[in-house]
Protein backbone atom coordinates (compact mmCIF):
# COMPACT_ATOMS: atom_id res chain seq x y z
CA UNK A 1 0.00 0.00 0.00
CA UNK A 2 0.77 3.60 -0.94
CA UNK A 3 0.99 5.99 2.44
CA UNK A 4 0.64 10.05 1.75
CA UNK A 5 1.75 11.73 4.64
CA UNK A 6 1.71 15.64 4.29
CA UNK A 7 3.31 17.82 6.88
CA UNK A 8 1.64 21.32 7.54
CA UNK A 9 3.47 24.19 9.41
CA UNK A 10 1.61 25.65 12.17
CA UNK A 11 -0.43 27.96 9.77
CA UNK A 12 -1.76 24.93 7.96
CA UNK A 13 0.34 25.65 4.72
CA UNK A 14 2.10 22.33 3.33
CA UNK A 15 5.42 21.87 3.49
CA UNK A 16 6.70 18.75 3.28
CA UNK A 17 5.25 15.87 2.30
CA UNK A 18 6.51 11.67 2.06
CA UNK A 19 5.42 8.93 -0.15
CA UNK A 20 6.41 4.89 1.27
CA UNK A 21 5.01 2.26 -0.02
CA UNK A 22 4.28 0.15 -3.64
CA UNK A 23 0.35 0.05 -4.50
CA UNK A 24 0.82 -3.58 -5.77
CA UNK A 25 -2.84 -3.33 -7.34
CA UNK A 26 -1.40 -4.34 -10.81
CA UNK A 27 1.85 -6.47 -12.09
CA UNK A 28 5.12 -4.56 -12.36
CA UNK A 29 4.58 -1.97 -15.29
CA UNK A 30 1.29 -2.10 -15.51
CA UNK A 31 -0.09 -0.68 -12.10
CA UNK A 32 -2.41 2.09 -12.81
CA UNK A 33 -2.73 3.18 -8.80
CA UNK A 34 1.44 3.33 -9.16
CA UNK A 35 1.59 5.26 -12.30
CA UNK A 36 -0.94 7.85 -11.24
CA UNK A 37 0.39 8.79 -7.72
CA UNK A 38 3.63 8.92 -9.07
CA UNK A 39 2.86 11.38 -12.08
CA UNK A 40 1.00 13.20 -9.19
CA UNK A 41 4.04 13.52 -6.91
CA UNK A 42 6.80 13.84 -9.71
CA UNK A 43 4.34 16.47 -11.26
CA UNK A 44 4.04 18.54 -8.14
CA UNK A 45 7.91 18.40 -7.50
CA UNK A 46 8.57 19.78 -10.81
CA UNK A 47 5.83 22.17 -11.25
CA UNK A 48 7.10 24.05 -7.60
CA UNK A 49 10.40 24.08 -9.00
CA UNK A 50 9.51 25.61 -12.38
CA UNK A 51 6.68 27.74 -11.40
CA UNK A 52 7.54 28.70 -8.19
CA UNK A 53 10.61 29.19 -8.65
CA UNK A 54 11.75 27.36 -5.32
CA UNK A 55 14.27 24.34 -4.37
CA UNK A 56 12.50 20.82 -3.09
CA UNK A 57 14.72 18.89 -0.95
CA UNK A 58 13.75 15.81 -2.51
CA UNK A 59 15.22 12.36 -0.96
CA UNK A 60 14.27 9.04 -2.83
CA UNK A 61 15.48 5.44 -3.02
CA UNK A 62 16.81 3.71 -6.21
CA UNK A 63 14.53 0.57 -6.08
CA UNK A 64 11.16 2.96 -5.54
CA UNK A 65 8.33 3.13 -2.80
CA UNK A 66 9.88 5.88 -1.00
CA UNK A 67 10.09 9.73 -1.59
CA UNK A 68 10.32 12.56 0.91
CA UNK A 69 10.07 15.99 -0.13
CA UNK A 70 9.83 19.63 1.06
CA UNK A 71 10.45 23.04 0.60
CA UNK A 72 13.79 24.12 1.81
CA UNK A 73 13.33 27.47 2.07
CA UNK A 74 10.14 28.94 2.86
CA UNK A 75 10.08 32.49 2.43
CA UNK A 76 6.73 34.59 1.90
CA UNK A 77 5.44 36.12 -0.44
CA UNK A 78 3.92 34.91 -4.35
CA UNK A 79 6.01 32.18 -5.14
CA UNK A 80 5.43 30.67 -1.48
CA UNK A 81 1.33 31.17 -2.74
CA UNK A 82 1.89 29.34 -6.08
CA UNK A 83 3.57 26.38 -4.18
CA UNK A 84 0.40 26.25 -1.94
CA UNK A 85 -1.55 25.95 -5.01
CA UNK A 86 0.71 23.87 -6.81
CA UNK A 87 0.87 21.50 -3.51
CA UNK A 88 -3.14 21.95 -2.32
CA UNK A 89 -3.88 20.43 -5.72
CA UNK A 90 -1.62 17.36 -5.71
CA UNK A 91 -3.42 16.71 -2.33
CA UNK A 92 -6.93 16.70 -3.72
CA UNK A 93 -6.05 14.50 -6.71
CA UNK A 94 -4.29 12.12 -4.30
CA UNK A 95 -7.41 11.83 -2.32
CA UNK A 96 -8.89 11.55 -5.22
CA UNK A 97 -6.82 8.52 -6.28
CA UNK A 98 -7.61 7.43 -2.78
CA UNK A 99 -11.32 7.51 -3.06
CA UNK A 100 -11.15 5.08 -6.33
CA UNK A 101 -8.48 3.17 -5.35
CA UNK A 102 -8.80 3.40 -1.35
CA UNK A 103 -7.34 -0.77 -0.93
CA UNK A 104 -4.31 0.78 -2.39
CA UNK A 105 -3.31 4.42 -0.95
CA UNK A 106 -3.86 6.01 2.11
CA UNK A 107 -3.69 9.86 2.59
CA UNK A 108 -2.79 12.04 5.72
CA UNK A 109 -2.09 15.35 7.15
């Protein structure tokens, strides 16, 4: 099973958040649950980077089912706002994915 775990700071913004697990709902290469939560996660990492215009500390493992992420420097101001966005939205589609696929992931914060 896939386990979301976001960390909030004390004014409820997101800033880090950790991935562990392997959905295991389909054969290697053709899991649908793995595919999408990934594309989710890699998407957000990338999209805070390019849009935002901020660094990810970003901490993975070669063989998969583990990635840790967060902002490492949180300053305020608009690109802090388009990282909320950016990070409130890969949230909702993970519960999303959740709400399909709820044998396979499990989200927190």
């Amino acid at each position: 099973m896939v386990v979301l775990t976001v960390q909030r700071d004390h004014y409820g913004k997101i800033c880090a958040f950790k991935l562990t697990g392997h959905a295991d709902s389909a054969p290697h290469g053709q899991d649908l649950v793995c595919a999408a939560v990934s594309a989710v996660a890699f998407g957000a990492v990338n999209a805070v980077e390019s849009l935002a215009k901020l660094k990810m500390d970003v901490r993975q493992k070669d063989n998969g089912g583990y990635l840790e992420c967060g902002i490492s420097d949180c300053p305020v101001g608009a690109n802090l706002e388009k990282a909320q966005l950016i990070l409130e939205a890969m949230f909702i589609s993970m519960r999303t994915i959740e709400k399909s696929y709820g044998q396979y992931i499990r989200v927190s914060d």
